[in-house]
Protein backbone atom coordinates (compact mmCIF):
# COMPACT_ATOMS: atom_id res chain seq x y z
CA UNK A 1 -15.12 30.75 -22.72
CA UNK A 2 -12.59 31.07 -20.18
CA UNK A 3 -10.60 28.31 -21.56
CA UNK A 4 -11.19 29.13 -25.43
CA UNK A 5 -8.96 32.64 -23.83
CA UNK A 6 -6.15 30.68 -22.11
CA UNK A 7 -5.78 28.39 -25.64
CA UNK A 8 -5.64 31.57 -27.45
CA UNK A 9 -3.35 33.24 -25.32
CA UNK A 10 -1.22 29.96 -25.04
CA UNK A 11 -0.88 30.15 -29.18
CA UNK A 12 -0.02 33.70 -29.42
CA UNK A 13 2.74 32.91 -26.63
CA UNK A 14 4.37 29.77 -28.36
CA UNK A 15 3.67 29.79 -31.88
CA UNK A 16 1.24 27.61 -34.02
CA UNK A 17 3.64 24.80 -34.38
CA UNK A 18 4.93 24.90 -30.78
CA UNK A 19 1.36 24.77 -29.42
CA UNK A 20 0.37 22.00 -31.40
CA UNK A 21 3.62 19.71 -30.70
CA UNK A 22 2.87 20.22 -26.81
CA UNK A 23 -0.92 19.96 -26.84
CA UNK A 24 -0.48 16.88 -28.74
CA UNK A 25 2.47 15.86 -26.64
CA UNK A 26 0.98 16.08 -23.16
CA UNK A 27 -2.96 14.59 -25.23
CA UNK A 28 -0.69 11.78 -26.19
CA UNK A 29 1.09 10.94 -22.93
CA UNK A 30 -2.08 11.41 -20.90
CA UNK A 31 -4.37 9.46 -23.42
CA UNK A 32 -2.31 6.46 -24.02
CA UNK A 33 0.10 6.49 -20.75
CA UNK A 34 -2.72 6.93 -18.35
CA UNK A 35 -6.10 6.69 -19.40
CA UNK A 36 -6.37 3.69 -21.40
CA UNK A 37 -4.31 1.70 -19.14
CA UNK A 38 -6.50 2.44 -16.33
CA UNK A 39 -9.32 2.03 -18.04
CA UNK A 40 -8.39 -1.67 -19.29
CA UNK A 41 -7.30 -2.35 -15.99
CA UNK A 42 -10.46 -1.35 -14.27
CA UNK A 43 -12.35 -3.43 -17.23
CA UNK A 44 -9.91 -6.65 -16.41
CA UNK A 45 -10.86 -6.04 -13.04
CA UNK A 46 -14.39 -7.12 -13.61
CA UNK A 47 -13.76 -9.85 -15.76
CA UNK A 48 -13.46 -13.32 -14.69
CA UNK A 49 -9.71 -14.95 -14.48
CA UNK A 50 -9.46 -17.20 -17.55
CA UNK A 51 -6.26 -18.17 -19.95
CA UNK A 52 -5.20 -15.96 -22.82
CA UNK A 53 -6.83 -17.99 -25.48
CA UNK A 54 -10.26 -17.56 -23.53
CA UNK A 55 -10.39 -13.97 -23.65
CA UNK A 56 -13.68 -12.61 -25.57
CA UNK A 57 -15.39 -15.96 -24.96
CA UNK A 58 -18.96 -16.21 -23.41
CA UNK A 59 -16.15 -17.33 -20.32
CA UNK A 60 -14.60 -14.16 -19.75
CA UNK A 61 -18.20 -12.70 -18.58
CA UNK A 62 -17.64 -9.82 -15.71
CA UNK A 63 -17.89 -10.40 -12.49
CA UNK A 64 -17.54 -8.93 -8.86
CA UNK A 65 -15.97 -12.00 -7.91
CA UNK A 66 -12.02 -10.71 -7.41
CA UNK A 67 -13.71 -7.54 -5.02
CA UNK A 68 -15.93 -10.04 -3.36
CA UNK A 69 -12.26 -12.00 -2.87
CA UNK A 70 -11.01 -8.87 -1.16
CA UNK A 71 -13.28 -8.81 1.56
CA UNK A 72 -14.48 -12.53 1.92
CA UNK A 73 -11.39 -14.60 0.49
CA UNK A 74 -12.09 -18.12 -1.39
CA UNK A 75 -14.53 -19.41 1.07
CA UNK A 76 -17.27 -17.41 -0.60
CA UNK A 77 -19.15 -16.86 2.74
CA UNK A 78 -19.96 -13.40 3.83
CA UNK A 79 -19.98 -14.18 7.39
CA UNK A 80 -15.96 -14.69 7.74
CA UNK A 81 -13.38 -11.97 6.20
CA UNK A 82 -10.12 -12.00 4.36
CA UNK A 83 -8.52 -11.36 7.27
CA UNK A 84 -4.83 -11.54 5.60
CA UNK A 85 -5.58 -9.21 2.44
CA UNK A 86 -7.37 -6.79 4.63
CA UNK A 87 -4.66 -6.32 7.65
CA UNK A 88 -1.91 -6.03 4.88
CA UNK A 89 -4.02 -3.23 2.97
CA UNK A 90 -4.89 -1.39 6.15
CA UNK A 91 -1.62 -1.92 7.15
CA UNK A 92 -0.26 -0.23 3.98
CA UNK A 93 -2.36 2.50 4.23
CA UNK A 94 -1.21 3.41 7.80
CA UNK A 95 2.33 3.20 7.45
CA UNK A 96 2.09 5.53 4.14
CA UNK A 97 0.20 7.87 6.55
CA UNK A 98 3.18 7.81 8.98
CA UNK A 99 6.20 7.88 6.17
CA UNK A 100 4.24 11.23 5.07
CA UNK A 101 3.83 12.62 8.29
CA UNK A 102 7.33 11.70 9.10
CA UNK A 103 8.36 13.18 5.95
CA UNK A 104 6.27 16.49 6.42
CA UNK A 105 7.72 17.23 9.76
CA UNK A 106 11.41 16.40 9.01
CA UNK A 107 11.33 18.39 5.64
CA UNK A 108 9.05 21.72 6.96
CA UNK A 109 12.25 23.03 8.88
CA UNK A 110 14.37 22.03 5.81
CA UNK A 111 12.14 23.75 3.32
CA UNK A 112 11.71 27.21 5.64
CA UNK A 113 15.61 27.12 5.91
CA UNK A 114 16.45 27.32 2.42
CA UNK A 115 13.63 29.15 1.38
CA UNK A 116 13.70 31.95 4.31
CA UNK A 117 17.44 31.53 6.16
CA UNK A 118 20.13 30.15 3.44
CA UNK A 119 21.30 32.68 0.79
CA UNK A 120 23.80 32.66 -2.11
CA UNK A 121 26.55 29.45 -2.36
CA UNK A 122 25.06 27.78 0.92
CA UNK A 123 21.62 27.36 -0.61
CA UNK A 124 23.45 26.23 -3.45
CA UNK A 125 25.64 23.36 -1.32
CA UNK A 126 22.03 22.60 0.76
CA UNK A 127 20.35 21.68 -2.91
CA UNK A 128 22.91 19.95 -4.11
CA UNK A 129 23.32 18.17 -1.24
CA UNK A 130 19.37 17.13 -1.46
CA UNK A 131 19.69 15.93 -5.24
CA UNK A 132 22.82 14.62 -5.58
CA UNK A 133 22.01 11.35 -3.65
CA UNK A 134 18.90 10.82 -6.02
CA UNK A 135 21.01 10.44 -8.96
CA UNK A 136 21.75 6.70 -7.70
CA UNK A 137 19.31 4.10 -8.95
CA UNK A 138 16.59 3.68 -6.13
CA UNK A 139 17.36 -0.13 -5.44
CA UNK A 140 20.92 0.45 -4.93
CA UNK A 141 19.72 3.08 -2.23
CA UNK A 142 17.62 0.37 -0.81
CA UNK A 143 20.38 -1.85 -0.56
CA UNK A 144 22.34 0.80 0.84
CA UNK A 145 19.89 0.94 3.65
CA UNK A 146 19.91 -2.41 4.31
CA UNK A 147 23.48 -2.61 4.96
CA UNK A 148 23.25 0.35 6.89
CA UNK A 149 20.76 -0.87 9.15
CA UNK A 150 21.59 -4.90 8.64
CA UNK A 151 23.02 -6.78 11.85
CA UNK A 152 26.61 -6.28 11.05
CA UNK A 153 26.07 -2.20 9.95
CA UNK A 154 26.86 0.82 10.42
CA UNK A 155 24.17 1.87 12.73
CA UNK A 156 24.49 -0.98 15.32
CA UNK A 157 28.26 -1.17 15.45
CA UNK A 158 27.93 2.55 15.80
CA UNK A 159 25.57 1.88 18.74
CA UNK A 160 27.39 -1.04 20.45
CA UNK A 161 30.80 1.51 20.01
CA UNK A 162 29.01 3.84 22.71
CA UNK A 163 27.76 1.21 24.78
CA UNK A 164 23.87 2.07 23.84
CA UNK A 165 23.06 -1.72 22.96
CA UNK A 166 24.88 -4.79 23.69
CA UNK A 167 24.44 -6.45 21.05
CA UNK A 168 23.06 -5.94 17.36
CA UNK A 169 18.96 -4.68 16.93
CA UNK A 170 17.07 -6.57 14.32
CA UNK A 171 16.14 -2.93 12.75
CA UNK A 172 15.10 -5.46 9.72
CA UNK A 173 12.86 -7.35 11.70
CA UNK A 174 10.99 -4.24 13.14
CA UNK A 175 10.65 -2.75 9.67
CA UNK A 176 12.76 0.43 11.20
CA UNK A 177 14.42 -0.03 7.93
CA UNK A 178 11.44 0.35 5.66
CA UNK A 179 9.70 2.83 7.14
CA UNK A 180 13.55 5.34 6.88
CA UNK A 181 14.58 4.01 3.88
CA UNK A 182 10.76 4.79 2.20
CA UNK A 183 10.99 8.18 3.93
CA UNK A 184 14.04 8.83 2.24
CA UNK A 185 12.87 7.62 -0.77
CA UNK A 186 10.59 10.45 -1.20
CA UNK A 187 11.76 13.12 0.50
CA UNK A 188 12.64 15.54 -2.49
CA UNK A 189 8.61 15.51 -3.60
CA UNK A 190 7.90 16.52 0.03
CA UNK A 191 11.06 19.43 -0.17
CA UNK A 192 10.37 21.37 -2.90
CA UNK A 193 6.57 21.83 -3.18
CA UNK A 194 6.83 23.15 0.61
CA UNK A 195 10.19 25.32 -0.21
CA UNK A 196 8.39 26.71 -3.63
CA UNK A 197 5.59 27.78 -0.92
CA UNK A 198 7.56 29.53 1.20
CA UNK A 199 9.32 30.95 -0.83
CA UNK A 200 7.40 33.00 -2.10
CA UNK A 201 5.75 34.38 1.26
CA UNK A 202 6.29 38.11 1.66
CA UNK A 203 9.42 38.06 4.40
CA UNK A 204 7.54 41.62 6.12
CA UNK A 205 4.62 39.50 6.79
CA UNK A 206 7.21 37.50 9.41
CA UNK A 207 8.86 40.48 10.43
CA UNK A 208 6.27 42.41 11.61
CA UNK A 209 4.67 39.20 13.68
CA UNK A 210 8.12 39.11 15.25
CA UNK A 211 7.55 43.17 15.93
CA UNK A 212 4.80 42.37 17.61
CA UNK A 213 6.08 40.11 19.84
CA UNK A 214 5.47 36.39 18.56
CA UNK A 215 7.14 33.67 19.72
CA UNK A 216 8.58 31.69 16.80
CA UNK A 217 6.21 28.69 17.09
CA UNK A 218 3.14 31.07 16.22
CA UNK A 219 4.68 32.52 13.70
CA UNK A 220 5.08 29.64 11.68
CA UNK A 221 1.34 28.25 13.33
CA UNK A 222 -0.19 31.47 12.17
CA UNK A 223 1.58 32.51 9.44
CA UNK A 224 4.20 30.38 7.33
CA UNK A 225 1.80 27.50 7.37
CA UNK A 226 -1.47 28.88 6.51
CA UNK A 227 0.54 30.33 3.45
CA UNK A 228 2.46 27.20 2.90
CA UNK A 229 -0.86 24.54 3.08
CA UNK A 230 -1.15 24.04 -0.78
CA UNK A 231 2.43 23.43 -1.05
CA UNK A 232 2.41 20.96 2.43
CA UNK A 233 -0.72 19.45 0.83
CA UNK A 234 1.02 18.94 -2.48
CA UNK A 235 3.97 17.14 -0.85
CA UNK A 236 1.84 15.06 1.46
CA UNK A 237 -0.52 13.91 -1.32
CA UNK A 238 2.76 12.40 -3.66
CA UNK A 239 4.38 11.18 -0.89
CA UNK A 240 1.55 9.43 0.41
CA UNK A 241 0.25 7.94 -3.00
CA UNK A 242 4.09 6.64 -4.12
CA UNK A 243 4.61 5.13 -0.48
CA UNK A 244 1.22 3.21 -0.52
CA UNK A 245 2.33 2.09 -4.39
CA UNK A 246 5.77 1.17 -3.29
CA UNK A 247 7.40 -1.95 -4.22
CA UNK A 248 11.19 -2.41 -4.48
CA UNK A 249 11.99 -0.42 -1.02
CA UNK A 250 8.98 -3.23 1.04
CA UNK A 251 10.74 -5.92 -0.89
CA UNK A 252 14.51 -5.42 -0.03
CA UNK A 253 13.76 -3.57 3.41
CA UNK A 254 10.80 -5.28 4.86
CA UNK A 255 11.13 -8.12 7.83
CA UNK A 256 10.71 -11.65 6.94
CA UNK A 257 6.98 -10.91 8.56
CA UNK A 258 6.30 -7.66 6.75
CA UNK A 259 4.07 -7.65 3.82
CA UNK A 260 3.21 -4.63 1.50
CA UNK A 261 -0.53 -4.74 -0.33
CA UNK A 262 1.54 -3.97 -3.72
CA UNK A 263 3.29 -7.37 -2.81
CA UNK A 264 0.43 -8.97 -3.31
CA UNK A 265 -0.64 -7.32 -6.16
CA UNK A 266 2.81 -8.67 -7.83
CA UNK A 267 2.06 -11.90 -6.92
CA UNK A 268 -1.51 -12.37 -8.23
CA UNK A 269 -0.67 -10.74 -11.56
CA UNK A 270 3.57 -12.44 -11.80
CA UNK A 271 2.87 -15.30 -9.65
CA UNK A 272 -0.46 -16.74 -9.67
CA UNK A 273 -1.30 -15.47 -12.63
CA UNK A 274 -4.67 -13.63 -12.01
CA UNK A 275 -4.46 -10.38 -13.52
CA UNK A 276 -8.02 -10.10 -12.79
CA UNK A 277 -7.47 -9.93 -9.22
CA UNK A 278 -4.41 -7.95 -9.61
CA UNK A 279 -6.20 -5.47 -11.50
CA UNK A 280 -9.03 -5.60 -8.70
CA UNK A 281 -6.36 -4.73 -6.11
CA UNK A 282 -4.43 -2.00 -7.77
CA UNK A 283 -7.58 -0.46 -8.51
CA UNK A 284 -8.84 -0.94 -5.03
CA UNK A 285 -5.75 0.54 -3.26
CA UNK A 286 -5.90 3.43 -5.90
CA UNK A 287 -9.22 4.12 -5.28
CA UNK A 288 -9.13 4.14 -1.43
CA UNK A 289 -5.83 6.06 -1.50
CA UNK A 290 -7.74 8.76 -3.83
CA UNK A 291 -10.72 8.86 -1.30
CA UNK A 292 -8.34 9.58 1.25
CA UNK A 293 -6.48 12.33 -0.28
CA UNK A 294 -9.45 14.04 -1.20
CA UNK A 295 -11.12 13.99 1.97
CA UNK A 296 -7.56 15.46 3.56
CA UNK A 297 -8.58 18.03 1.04
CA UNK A 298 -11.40 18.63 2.34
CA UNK A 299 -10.94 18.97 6.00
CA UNK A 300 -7.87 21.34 5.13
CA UNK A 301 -9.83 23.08 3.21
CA UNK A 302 -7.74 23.10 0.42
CA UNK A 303 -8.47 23.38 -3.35
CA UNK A 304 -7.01 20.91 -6.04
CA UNK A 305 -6.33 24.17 -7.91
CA UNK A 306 -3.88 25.66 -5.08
CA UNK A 307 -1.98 21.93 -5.18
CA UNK A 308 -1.59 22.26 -9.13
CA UNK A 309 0.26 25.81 -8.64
């Protein structure tokens, strides 16, 4: 009923025409741009890894084998582990965790300040400023990172200038690389859902906390970010979900001894050539990442409906 009187409203707002071209627009996109190729990729998942021309033969039966590889590797034997596979997904899902917390705390301040502080052309010069650098292609601003923190860069000449280091840091090496330039990657999806947020906060509600004599931490502990948790949430969850699926920024900034778990999903299904396990993979880190959103959720207590607004 309830949704029989948003469609109505929805038709009478937009027109017949209008309303059809989007509903069938956004049915399209998610149907055949997200459904279907999840769905055949959870269904390759549990097939068994044979050549083109064997596909739909008795062959191509399902199978838990490419999960069971996950956990167990080729030996078959469920007393050892996949110990490789599983440190690099664990791994993975830990430094995603940090990038978003990383991102969270460096863009809260940001977001309050333009949302609360900044006013008229120097909110303006702050956006731009934030967007502008996004209209470069991502791998170029990868490779910008990686001369920036390479050997011979601008951050370690800078550094052996004022006498901090003697000679050059392998910021490579220790993956200080990936973890900024991945931060920076995605730091506009962790901006704006926190700034929309705040923005929107009644500025009286701050005002009289600071009448009554709050120091500025509680205010924002008591009130800016109870009011700001869907929009936090919001940010956190895409920031967390594109780090985990990253590829290019892992594969131009990470050490020689760094490994991402979507590196390995590129080279079972480009590589090796098992799409089966590839597809068991993606689905596995897609599934766990999920899980782990939703229980964030859940111990925030906050509702997928307050993320969607």
């Amino acid at each position: 009923m309830a949704l029989a009187c948003h469609l109505q409203k929805f038709f009478r707002r937009n027109g017949i025409a209008l309303s059809v071209f989007l509903l069938g627009a956004v049915g399209f996109w998610i149907l055949f741009m997200i459904v279907l190729p999840q769905l055949f990729m959870v269904d390759f998942s549990f097939r068994a890894n044979v050549p083109p021309p064997k596909w739909g033969t008795p062959e191509h039966h399902y199978t838990l084998e490419h999960y069971r590889y996950m956990v167990y590797g080729s030996a078959g034997s469920e007393s050892s582990f996949n110990v490789i596979d599983l440190q690099v997904f664990f791994k993975t899902i830990m430094a995603a965790v940090f990038v978003t917390i990383f991102d969270a705390a460096l863009c809260y301040p940001i977001a309050y300040y333009l949302a609360q502080v900044a006013h008229g052309g120097w909110a303006r010069l702050m956006v731009l400023s934030l967007i502008v650098p996004f209209w470069v292609n991502e791998i170029l601003r990868a490779f910008a990172f990686r001369i920036i923190f390479g050997a011979s860069g601008v951050l370690n000449k800078g550094l052996m200038a004022l006498g901090i280091i003697d000679e050059p840091y392998d910021f490579i090496r220790e993956n200080f690389a990936l973890y900024a330039g991945l931060g920076y990657a995605f730091i506009l999806l962790m901006v704006f859902p926190i700034y929309n947020a705040i923005e929107s906060l009644d500025k009286n509600q701050i005002e009289a906390a600071r009448d009554l004599g709050s120091p500025w931490w509680r205010i924002h502990w008591r009130v800016v970010i109870p009011f700001a948790k869907p929009g936090i949430t919001s940010g956190c969850t895409m920031v967390f979900m594109l780090t985990a699926g990253a590829l290019a920024a892992p594969q131009i900034l990470g050490g020689p001894s760094s490994l991402w778990f979507t590196q390995i999903i590129y080279q079972a299904f480009n590589q090796a050539g098992n799409w089966s396990r590839g597809s068991a993979y993606a689905i596995i880190l897609l599934a766990s990442c999920i899980a782990l959103v939703l229980l964030l959720m859940k111990a925030f207590k906050v509702r997928l409906g307050e993320i969607a607004r």
